[in-house]
Protein backbone atom coordinates (compact mmCIF):
# COMPACT_ATOMS: atom_id res chain seq x y z
CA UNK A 1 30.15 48.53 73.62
CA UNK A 2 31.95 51.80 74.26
CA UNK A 3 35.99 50.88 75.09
CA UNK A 4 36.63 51.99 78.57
CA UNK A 5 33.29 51.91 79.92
CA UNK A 6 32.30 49.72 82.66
CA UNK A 7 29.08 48.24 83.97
CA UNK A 8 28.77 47.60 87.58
CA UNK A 9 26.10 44.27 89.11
CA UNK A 10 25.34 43.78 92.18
CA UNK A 11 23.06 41.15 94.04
CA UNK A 12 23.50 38.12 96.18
CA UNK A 13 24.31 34.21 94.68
CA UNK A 14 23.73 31.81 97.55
CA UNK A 15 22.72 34.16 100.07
CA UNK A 16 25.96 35.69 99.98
CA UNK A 17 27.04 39.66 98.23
CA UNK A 18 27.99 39.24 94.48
CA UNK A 19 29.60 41.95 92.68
CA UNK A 20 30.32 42.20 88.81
CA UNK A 21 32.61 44.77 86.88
CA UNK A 22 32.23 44.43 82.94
CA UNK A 23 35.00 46.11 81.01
CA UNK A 24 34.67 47.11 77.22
CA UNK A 25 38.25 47.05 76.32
CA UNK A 26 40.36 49.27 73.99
CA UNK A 27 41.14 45.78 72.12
CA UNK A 28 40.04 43.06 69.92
CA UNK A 29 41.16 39.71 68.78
CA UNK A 30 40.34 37.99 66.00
CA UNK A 31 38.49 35.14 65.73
CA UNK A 32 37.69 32.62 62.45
CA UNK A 33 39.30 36.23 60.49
CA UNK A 34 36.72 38.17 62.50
CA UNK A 35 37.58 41.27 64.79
CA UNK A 36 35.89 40.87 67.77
CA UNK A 37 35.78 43.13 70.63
CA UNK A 38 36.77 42.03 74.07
CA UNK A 39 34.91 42.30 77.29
CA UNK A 40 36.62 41.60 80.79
CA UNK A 41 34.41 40.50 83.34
CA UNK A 42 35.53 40.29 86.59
CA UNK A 43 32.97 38.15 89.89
CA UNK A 44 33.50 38.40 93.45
CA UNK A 45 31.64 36.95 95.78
CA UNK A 46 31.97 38.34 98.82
CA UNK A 47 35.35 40.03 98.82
CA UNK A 48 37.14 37.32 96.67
CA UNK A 49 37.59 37.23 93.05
CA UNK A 50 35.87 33.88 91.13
CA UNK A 51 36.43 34.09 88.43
CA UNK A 52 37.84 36.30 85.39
CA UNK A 53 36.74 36.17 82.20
CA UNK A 54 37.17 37.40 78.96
CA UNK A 55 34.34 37.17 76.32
CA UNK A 56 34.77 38.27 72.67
CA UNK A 57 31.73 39.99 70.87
CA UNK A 58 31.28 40.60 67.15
CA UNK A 59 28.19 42.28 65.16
CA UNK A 60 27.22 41.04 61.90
CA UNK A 61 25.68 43.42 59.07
CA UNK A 62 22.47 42.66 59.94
CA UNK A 63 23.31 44.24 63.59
CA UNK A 64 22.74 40.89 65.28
CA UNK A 65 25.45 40.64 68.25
CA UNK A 66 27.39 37.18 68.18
CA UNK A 67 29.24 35.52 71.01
CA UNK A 68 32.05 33.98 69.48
CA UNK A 69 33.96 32.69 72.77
CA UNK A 70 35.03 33.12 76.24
CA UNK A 71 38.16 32.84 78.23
CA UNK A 72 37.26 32.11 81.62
CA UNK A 73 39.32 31.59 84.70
CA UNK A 74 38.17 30.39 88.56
CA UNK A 75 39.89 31.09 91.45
CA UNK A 76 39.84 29.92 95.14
CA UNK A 77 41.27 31.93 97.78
CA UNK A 78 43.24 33.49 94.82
CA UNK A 79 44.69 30.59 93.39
CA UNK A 80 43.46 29.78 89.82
CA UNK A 81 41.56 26.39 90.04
CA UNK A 82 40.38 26.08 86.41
CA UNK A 83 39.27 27.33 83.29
CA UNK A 84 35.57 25.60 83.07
CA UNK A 85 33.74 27.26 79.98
CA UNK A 86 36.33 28.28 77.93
CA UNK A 87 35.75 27.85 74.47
CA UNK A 88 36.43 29.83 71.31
CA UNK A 89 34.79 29.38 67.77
CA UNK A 90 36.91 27.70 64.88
CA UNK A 91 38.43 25.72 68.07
CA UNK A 92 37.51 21.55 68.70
CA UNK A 93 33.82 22.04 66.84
CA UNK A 94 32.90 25.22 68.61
CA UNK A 95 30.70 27.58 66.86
CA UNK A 96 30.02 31.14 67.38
CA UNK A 97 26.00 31.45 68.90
CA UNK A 98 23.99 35.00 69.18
CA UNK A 99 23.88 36.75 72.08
CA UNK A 100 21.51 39.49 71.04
CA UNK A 101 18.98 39.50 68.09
CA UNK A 102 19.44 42.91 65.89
CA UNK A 103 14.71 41.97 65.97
CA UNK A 104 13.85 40.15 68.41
CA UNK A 105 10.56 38.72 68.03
CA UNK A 106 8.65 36.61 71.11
CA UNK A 107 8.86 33.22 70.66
CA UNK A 108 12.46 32.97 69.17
CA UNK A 109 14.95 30.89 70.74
CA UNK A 110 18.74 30.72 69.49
CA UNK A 111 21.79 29.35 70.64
CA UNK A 112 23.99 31.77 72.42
CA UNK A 113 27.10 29.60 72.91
CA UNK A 114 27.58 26.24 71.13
CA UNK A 115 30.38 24.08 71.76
CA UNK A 116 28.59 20.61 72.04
CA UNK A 117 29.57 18.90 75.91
CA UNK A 118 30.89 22.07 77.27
CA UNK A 119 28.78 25.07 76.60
CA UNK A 120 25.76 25.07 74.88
CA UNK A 121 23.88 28.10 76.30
CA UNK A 122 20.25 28.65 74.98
CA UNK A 123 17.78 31.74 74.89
CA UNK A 124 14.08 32.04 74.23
CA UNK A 125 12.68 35.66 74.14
CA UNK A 126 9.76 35.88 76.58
CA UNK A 127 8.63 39.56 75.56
CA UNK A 128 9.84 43.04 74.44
CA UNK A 129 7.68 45.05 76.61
CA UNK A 130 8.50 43.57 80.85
CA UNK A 131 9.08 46.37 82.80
CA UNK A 132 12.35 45.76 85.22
CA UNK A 133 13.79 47.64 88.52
CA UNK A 134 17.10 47.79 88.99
CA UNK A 135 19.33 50.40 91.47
CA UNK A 136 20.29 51.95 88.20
CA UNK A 137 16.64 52.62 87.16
CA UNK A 138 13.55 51.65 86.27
CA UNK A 139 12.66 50.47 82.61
CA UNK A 140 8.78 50.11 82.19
CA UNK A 141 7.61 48.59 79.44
CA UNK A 142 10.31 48.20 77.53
CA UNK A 143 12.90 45.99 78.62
CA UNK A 144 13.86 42.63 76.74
CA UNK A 145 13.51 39.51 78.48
CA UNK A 146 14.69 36.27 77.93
CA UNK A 147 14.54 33.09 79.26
CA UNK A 148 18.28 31.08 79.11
CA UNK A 149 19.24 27.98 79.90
CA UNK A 150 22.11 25.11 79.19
CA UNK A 151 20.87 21.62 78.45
CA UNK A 152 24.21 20.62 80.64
CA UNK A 153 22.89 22.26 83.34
CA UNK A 154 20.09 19.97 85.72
CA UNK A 155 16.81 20.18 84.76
CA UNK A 156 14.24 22.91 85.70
CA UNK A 157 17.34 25.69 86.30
CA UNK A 158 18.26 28.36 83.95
CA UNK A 159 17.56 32.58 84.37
CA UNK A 160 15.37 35.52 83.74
CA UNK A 161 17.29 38.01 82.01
CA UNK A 162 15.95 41.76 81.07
CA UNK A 163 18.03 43.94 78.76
CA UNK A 164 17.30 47.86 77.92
CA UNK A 165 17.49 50.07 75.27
CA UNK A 166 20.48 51.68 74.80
CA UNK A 167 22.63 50.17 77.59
CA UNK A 168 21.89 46.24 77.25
CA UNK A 169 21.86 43.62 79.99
CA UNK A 170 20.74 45.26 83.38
CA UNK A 171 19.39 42.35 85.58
CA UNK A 172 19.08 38.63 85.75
CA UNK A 173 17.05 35.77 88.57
CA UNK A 174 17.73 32.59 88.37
CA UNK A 175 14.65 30.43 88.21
CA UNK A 176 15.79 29.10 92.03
CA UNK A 177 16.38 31.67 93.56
CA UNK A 178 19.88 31.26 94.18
CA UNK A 179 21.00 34.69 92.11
CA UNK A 180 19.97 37.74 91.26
CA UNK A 181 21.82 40.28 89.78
CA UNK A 182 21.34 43.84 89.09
CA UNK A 183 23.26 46.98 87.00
CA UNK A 184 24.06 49.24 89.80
CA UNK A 185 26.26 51.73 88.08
CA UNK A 186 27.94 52.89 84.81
CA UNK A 187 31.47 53.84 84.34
């Protein structure tokens, strides 16, 4: 996570154009005593803004990434509407969850965010060798992917994700079609 840089998604969610701009920022915040380093990510979908959100990442010694929060807010027709899956470790029971495995193996599955009734994302790794297309480029062979879910979400949903070497998430599709998302660019 290099401050200033910024990856660029693009795909479709409900059969209409989503676009995604994820910000490493020159910041961090601290969380339970921990410096974490803080991502904006910014959805539109067509040409509104959705949502905002700000996620905080930290990296423990063994290198494994850790999501320890996330400040989201939603907006319709740019009025804020809410802040559904906000949640910050140390805060109401909320626990920090990984987000990325310093060794994967297949087979593992971890929690990514864990605040019990409000998010309580999941991830099973599904193999370290898919190969994945994106507009950026083509990673054969050796792309991460994961399977992730939430047990609040209804049954039978949940994503594909693929994540490369070097630059990190690059593409997800949900398991219904309804989204699919792919790194298009980076800043």
């Amino acid at each position: 996570m290099v401050p200033g840089q910024t990856f660029v998604y693009d795909g479709t969610k409900s059969g209409r154009p989503e676009h995604e701009e994820v910000l490493t920022m020159n910041r961090t915040k601290r969380i339970l005593g921990i410096p974490c380093v803080v991502q904006q990510d910014k959805d539109w979908l067509g040409k509104e803004m959705i949502e905002l959100t700000y996620d905080y990442f930290a990296q423990d010694q063994s290198g494994n990434v850790w999501y320890m929060g996330e400040y989201a807010t939603q907006y319709r027709n740019g009025q804020v509407r809410g802040h559904n899956g906000s949640w910050q470790a140390g805060v109401n029971g909320a626990q920090g969850g990984i987000i990325m495995e310093a060794n994967p193996q297949a087979g593992d599955r971890y929690s990514q965010e864990n605040y019990p009734g409000h998010a309580e994302d999941k991830a099973k790794v599904i193999s370290l060798t898919s190969t994945v297309s994106t507009p950026y480029g083509n990673f054969i062979g050796n792309a991460l992917e994961t399977f992730e879910w939430s047990p609040l979400d209804p049954p039978h949903s949940g994503e594909h994700k693929w994540y490369a070497p070097g630059i990190g998430f690059v593409k997800s599709r949900d398991v219904n079609g309804g989204e699919v998302i792919s790194l298009t660019a980076i800043r």
